[in-house]
N, C-alpha and C. Protein backbone atom coordinates (compact mmCIF):
# COMPACT_ATOMS: atom_id res chain seq x y z
N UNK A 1 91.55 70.72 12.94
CA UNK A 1 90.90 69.42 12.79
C UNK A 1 89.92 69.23 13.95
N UNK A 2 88.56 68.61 13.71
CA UNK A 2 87.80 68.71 14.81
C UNK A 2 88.12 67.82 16.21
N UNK A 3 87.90 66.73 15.32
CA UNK A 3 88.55 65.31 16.32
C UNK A 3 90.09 65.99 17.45
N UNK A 4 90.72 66.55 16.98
CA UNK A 4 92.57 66.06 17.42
C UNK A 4 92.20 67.08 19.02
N UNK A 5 92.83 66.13 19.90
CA UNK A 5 93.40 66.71 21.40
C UNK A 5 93.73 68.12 21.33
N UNK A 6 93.00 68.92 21.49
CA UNK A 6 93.56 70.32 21.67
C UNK A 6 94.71 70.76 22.86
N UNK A 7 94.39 69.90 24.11
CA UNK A 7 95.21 70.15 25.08
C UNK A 7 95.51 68.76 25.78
N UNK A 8 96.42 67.81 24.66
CA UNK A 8 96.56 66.40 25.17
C UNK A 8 97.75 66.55 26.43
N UNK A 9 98.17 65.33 26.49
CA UNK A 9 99.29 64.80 27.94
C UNK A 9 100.39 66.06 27.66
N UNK A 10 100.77 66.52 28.71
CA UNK A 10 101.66 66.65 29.00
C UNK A 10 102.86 65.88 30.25
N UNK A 11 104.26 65.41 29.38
CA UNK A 11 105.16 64.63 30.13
C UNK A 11 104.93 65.14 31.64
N UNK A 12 105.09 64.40 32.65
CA UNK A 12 105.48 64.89 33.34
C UNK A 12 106.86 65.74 33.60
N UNK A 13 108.00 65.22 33.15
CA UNK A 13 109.20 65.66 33.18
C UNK A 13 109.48 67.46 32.55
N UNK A 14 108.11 67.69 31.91
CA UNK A 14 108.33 69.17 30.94
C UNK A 14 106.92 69.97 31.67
N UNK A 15 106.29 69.39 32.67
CA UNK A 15 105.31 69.89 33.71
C UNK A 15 106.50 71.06 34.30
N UNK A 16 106.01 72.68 34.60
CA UNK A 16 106.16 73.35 35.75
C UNK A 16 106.36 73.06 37.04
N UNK A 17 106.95 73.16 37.54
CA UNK A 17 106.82 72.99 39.28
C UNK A 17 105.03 73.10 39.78
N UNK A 18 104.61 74.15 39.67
CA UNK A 18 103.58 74.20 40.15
C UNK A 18 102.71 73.23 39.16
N UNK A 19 102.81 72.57 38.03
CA UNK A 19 102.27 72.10 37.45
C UNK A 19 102.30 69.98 37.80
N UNK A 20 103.53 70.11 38.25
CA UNK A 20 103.79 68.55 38.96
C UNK A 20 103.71 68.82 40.15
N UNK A 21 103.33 69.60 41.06
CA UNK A 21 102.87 69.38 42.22
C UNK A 21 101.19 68.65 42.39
N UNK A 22 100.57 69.68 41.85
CA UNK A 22 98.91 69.81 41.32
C UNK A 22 98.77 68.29 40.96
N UNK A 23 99.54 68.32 39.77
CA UNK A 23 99.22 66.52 39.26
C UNK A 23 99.73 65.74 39.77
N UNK A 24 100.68 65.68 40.35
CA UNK A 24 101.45 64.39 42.04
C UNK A 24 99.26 64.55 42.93
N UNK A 25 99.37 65.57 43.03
CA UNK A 25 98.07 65.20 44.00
C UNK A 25 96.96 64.64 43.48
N UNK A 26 96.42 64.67 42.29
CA UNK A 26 95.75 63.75 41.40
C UNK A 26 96.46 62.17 41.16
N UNK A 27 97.81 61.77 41.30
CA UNK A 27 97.87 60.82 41.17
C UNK A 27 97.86 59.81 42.20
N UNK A 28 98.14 60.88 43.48
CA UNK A 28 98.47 60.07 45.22
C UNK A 28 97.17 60.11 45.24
N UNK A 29 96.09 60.60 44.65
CA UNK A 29 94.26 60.58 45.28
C UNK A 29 93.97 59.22 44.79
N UNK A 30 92.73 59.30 45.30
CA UNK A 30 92.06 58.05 44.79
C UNK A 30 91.92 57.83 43.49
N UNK A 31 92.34 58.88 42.94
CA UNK A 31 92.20 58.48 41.18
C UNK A 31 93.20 57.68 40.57
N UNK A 32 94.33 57.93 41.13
CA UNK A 32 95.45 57.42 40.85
C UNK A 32 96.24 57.45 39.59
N UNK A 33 95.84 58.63 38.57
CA UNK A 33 96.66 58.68 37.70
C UNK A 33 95.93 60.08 37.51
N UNK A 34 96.49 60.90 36.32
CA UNK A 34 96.41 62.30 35.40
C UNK A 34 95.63 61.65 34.64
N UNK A 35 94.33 61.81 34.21
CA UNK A 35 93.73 61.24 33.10
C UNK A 35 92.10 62.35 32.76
N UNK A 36 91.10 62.11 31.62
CA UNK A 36 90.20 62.80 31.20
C UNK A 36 90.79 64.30 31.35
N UNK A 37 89.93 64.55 32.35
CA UNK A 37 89.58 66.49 32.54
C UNK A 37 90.60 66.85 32.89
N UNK A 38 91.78 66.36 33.74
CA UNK A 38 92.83 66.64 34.21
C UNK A 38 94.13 67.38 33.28
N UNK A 39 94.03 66.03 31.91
CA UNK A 39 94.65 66.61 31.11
C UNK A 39 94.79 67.80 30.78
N UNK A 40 93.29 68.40 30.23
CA UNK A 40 93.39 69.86 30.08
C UNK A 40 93.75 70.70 30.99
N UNK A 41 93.26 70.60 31.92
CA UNK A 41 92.91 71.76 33.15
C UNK A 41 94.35 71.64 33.89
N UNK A 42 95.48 70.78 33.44
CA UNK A 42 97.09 71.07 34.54
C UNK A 42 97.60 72.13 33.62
N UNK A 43 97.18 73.09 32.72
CA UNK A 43 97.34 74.10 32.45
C UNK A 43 97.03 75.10 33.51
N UNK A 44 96.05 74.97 34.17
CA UNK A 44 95.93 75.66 35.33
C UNK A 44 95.66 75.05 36.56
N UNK A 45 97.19 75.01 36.73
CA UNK A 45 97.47 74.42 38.26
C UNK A 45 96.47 74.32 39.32
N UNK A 46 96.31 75.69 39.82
CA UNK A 46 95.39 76.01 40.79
C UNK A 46 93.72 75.97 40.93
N UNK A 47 93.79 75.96 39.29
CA UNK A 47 91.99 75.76 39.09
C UNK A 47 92.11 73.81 39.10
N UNK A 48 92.89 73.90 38.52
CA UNK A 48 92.59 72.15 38.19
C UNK A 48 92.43 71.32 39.54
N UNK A 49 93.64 71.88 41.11
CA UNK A 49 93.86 71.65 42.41
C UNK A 49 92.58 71.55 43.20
N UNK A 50 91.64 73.47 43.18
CA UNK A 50 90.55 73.28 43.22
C UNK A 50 89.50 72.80 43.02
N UNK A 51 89.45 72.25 41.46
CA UNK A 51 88.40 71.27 40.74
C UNK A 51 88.21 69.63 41.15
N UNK A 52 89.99 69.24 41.67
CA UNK A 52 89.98 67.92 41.75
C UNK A 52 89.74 67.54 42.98
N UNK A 53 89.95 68.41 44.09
CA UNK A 53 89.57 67.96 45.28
C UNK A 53 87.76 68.12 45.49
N UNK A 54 87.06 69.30 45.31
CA UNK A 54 85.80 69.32 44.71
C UNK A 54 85.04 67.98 43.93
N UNK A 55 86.03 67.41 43.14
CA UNK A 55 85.63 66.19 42.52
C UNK A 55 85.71 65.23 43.38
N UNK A 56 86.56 65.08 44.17
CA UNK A 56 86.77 64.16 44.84
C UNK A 56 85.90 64.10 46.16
N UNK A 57 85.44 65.15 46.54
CA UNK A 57 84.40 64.81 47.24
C UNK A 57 83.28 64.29 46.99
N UNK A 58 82.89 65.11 45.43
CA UNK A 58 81.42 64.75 45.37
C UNK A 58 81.27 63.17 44.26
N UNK A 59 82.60 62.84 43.82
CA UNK A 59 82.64 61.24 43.00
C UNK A 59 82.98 60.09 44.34
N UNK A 60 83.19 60.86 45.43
CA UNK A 60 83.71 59.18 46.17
C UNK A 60 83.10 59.68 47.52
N UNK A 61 82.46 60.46 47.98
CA UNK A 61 81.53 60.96 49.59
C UNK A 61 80.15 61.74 49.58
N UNK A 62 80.00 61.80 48.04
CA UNK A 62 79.12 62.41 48.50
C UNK A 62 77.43 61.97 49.16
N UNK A 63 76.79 62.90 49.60
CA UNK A 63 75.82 62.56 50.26
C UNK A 63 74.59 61.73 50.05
N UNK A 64 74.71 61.69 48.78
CA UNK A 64 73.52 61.07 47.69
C UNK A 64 74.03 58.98 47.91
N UNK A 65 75.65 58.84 47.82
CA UNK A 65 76.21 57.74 47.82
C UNK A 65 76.48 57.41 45.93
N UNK A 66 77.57 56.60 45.83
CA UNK A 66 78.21 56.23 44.91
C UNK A 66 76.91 55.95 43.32
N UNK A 67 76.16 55.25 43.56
CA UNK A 67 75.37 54.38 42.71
C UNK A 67 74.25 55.90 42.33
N UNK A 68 73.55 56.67 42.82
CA UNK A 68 73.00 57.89 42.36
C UNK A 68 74.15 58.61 42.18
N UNK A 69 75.00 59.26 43.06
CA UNK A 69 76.44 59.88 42.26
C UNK A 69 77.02 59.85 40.64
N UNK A 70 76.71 58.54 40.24
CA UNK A 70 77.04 57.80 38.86
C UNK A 70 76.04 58.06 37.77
N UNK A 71 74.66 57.78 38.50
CA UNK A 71 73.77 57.90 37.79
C UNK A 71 73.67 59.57 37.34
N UNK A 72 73.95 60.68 38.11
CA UNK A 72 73.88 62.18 38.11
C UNK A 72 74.61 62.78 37.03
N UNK A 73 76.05 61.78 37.10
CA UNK A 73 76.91 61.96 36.21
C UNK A 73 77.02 61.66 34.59
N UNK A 74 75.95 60.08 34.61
CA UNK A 74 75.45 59.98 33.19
C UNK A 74 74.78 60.98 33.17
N UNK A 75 73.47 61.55 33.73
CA UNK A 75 72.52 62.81 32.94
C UNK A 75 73.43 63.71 32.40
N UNK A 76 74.05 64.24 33.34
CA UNK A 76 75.07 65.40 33.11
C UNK A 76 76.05 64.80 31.42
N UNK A 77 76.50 64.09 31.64
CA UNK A 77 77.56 63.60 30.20
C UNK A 77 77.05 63.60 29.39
N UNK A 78 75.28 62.87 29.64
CA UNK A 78 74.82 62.60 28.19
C UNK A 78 74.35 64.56 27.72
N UNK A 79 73.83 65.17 28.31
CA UNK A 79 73.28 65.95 28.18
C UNK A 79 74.08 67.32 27.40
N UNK A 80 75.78 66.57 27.68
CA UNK A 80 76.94 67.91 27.05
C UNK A 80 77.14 67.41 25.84
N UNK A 81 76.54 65.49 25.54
CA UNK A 81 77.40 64.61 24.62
C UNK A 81 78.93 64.92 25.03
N UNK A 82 79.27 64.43 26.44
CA UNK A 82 80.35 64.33 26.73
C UNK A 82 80.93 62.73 26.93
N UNK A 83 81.97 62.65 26.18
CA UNK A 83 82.63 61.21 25.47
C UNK A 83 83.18 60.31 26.72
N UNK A 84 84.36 61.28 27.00
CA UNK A 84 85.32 61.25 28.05
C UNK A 84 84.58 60.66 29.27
N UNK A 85 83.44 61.80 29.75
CA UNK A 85 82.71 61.06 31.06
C UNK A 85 82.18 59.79 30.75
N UNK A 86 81.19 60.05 29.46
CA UNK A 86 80.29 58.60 29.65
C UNK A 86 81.39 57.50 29.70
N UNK A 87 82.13 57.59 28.61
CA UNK A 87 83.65 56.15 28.65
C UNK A 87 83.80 56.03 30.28
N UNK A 88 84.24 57.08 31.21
CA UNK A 88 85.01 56.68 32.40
C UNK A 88 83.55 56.39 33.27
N UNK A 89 82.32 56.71 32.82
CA UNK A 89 81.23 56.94 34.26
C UNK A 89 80.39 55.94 33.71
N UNK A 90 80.10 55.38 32.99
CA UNK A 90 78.34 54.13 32.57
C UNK A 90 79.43 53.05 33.21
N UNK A 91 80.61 52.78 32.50
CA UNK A 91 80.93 51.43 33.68
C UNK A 91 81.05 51.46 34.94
N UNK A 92 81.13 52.22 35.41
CA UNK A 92 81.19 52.73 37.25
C UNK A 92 80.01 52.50 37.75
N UNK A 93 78.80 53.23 36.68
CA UNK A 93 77.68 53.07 37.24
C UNK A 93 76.85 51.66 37.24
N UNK A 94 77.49 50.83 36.21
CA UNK A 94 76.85 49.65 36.07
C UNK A 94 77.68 48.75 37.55
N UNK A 95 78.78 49.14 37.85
CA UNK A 95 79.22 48.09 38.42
C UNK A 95 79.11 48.34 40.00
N UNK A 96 77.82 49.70 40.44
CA UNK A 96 77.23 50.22 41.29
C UNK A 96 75.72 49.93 41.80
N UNK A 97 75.46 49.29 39.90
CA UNK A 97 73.79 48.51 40.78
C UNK A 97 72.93 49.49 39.10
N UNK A 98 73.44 50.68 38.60
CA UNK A 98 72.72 51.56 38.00
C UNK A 98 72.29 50.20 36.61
N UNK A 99 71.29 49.81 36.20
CA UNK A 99 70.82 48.73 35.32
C UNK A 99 71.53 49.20 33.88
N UNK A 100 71.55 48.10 33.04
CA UNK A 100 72.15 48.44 31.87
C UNK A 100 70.86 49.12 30.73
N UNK A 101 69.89 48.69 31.20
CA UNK A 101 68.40 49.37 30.85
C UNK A 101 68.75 51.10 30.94
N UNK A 102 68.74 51.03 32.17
CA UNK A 102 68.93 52.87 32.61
C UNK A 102 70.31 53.44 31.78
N UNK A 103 70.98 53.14 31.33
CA UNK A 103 72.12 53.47 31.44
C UNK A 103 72.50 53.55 29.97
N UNK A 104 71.62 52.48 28.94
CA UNK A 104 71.10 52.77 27.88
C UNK A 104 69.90 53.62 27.01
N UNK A 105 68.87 53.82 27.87
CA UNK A 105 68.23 54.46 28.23
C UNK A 105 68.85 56.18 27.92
N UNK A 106 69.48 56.95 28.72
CA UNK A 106 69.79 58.02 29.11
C UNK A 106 71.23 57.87 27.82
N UNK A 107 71.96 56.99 27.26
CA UNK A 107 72.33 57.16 26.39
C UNK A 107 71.55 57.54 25.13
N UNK A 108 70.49 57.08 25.03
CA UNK A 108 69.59 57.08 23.65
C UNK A 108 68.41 58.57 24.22
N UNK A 109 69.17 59.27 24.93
CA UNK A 109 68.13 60.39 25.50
C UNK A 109 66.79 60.13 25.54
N UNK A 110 66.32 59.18 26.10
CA UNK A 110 64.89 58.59 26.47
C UNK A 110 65.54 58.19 28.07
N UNK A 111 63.82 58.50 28.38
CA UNK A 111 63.54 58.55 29.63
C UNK A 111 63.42 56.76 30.17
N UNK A 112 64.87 56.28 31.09
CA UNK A 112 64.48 55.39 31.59
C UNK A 112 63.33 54.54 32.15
N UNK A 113 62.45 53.55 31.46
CA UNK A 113 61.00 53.13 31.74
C UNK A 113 61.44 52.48 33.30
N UNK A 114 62.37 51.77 33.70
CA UNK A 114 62.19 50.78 35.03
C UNK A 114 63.68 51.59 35.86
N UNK A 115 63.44 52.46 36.87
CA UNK A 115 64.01 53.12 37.54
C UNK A 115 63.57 52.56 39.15
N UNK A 116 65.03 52.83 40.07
CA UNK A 116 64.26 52.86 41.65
C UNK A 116 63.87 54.07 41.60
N UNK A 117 63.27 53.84 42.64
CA UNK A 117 62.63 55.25 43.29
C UNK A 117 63.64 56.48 43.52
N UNK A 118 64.35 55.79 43.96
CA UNK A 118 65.57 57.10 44.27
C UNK A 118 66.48 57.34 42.61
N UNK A 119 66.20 56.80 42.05
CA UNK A 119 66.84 57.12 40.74
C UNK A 119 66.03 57.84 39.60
N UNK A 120 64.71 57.76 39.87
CA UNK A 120 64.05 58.51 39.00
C UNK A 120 63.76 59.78 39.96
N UNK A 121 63.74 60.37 40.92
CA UNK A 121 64.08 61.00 41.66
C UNK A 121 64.94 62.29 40.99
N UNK A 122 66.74 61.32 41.44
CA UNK A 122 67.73 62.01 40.85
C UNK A 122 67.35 62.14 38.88
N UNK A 123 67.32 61.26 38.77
CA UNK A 123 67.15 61.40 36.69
C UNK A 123 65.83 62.65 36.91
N UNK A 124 64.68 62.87 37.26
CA UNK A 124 63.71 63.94 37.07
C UNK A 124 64.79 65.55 37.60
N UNK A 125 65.85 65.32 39.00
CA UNK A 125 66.37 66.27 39.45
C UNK A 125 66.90 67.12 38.90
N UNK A 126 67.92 65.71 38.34
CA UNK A 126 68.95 66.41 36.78
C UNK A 126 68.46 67.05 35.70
N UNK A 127 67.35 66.15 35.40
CA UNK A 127 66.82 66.29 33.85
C UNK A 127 66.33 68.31 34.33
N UNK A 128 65.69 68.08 35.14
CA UNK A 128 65.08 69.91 35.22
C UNK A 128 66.01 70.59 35.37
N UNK A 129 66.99 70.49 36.27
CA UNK A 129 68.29 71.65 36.52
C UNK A 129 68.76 71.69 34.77
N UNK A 130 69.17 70.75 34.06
CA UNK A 130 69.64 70.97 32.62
C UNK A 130 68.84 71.61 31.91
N UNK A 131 67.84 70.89 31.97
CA UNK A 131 67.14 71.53 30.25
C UNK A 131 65.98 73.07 30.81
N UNK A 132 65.58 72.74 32.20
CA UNK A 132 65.04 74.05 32.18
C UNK A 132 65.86 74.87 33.34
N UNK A 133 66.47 74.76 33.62
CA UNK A 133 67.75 75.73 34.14
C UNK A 133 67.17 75.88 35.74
N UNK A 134 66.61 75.13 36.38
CA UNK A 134 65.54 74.89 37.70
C UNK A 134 65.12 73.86 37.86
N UNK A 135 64.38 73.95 39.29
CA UNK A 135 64.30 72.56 39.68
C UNK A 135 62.43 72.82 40.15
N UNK A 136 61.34 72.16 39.68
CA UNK A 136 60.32 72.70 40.11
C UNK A 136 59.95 72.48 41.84
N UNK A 137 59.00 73.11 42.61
CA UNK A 137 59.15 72.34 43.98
C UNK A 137 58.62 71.29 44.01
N UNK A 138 58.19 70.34 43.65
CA UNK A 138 57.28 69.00 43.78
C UNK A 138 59.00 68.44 44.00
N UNK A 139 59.39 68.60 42.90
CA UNK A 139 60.57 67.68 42.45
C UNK A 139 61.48 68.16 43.87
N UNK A 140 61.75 69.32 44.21
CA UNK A 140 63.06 69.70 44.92
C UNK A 140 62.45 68.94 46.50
N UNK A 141 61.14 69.37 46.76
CA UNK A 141 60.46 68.78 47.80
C UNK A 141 60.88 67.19 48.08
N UNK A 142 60.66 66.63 47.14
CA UNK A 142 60.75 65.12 46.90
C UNK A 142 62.16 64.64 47.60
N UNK A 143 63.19 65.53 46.58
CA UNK A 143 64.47 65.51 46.86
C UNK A 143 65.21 65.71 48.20
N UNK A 144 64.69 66.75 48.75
CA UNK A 144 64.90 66.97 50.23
C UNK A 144 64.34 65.96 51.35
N UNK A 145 63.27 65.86 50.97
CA UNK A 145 62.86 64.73 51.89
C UNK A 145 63.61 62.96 51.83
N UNK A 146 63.88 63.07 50.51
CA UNK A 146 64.86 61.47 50.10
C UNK A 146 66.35 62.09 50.74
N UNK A 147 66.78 62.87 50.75
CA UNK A 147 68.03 63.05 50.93
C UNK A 147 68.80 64.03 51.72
N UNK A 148 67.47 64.81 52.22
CA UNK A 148 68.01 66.02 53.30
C UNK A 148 69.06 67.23 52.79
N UNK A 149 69.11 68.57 53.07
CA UNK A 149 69.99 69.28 52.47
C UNK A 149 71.21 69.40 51.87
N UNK A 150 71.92 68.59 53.00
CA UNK A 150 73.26 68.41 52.14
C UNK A 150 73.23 67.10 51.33
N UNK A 151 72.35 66.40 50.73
CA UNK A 151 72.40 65.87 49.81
C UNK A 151 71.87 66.54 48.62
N UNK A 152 70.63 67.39 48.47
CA UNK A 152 70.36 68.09 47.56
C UNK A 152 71.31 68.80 47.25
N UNK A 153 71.68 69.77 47.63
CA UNK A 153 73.14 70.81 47.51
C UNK A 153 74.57 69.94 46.89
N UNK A 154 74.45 68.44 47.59
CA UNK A 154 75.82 67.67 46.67
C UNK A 154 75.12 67.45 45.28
N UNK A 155 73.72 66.93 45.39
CA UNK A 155 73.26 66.86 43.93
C UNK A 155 73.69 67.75 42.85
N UNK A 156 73.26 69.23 43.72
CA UNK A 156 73.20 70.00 42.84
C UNK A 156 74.80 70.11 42.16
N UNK A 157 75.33 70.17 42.68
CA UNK A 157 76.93 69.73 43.11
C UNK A 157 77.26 69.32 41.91
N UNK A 158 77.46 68.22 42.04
CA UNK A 158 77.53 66.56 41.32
C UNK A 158 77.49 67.22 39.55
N UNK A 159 76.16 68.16 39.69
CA UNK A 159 75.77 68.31 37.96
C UNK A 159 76.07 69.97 37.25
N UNK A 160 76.73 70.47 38.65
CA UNK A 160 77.76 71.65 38.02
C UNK A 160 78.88 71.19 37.70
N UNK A 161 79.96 70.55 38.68
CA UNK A 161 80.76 70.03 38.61
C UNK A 161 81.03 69.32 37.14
N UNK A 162 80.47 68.28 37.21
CA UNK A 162 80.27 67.37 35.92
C UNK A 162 79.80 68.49 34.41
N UNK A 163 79.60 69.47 34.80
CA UNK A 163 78.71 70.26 33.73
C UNK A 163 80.59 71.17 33.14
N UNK A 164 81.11 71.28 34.28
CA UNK A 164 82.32 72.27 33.98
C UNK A 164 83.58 71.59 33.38
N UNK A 165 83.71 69.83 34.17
CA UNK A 165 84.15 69.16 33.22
C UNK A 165 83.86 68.91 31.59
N UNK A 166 82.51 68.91 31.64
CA UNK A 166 82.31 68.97 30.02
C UNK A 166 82.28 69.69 29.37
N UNK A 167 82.70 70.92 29.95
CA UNK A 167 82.71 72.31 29.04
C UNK A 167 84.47 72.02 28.91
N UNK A 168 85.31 72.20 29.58
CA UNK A 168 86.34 71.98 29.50
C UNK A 168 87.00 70.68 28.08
N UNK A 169 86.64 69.44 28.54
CA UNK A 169 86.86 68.91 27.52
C UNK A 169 85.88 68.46 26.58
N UNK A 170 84.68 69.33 26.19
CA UNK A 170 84.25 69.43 25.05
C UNK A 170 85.00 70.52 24.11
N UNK A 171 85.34 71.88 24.84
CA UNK A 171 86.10 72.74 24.10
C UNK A 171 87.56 71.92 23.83
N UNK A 172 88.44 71.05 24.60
CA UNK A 172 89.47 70.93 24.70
C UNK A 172 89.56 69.81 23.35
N UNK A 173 88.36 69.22 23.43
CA UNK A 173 88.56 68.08 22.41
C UNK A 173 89.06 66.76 22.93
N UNK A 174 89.14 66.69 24.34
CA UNK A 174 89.92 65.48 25.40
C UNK A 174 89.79 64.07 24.36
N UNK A 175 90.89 63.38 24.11
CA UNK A 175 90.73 62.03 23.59
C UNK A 175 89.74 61.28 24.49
N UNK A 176 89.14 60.33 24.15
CA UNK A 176 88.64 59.75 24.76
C UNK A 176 88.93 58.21 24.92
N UNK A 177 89.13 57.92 26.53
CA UNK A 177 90.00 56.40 26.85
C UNK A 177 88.78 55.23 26.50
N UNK A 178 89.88 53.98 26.44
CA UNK A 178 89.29 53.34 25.73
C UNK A 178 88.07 52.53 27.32
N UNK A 179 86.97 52.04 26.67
CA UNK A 179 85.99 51.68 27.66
C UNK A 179 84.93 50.61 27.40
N UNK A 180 84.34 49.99 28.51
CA UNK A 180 83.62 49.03 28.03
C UNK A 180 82.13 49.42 27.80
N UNK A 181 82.35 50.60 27.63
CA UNK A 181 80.86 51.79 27.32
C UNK A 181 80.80 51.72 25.86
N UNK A 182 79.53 51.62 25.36
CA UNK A 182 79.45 51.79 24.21
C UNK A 182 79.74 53.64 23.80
N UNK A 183 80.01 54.07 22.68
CA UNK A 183 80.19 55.47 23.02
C UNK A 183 78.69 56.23 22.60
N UNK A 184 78.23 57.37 23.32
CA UNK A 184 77.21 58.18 23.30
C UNK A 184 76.47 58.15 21.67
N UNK A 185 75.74 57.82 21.23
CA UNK A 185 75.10 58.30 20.30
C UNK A 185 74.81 59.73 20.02
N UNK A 186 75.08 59.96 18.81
CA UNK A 186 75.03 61.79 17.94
C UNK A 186 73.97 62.07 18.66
């Protein structure tokens, strides 16, 4: 069936040892519960351990800051038609400053008309790393100078990361939680 959870909840109580360790540390983090990408990926303890602390840098420190962080993460979601992110990431980003314009916008795969500066920035950054697999130098130039190396490099970050989550639960089929996001358009 296309729709159904390929790799939904598992109890905690029928979790592996190494498998309730991994997810105890997803729930003591700032996330505070097992939920989206997690689901799938506590099949593999150690990748999922690696993935979530990785996440956790670049969703709550990274160099860019929270409100472009969000915004990186819509390109990336809309761009897999990933469900799961947009549900958990357009309200984050709205309640970060990202406009409901932009945010509709990049849902309806059109190019946000009224962007800040630093957001059309990141939206031109993303948009080239996705669809043409590079970043041209005008654009990377731009980027470095708004944000200095280790912010480009978290950018770049931000939209692998987010890119591996959506491979994961696009193959996995992840339910998707309920949200005050409208859901992605086909």
């Amino acid at each position: 069936m296309e729709d159904q959870d390929r790799l939904g909840p598992i109890p905690f109580a029928q979790m592996s040892a190494s498998q309730q360790v991994a997810a105890q540390a997803v729930i003591d983090g700032p996330r505070g519960a097992l939920y989206g990408p997690f689901v799938p990926l506590i099949r593999s303890p150690e990748l999922m351990s690696a993935a979530q602390r990785m996440g956790e840098y670049l969703r709550y420190r990274s160099a860019i800051g929270t409100r472009l962080t969000e915004l990186a993460i819509l390109v990336t979601a809309r761009h897999w038609s990933q469900q799961v992110e947009w549900a958990i990431h357009a309200p984050i980003a709205r309640d970060y400053g990202v406009t409901a314009e932009v945010i509709a916008a990049i849902a309806a795969r059109q190019r946000p008309a009224a962007m800040l500066a630093d957001e059309t920035l990141v939206y031109d950054f993303c948009m080239q790393l996705h669809q043409q697999q590079r970043v041209d130098d005008a654009t990377y130039a731009a980027a470095l100078a708004a944000f200095g190396e280790q912010g480009v490099v978290d950018l770049m970050g931000i939209n692998g990361y987010y890119t591996l989550l959506a491979m994961v639960m696009n193959a996995a089929q992840t339910a998707v939680p309920a949200s005050s996001a409208a859901p992605l358009p086909e």
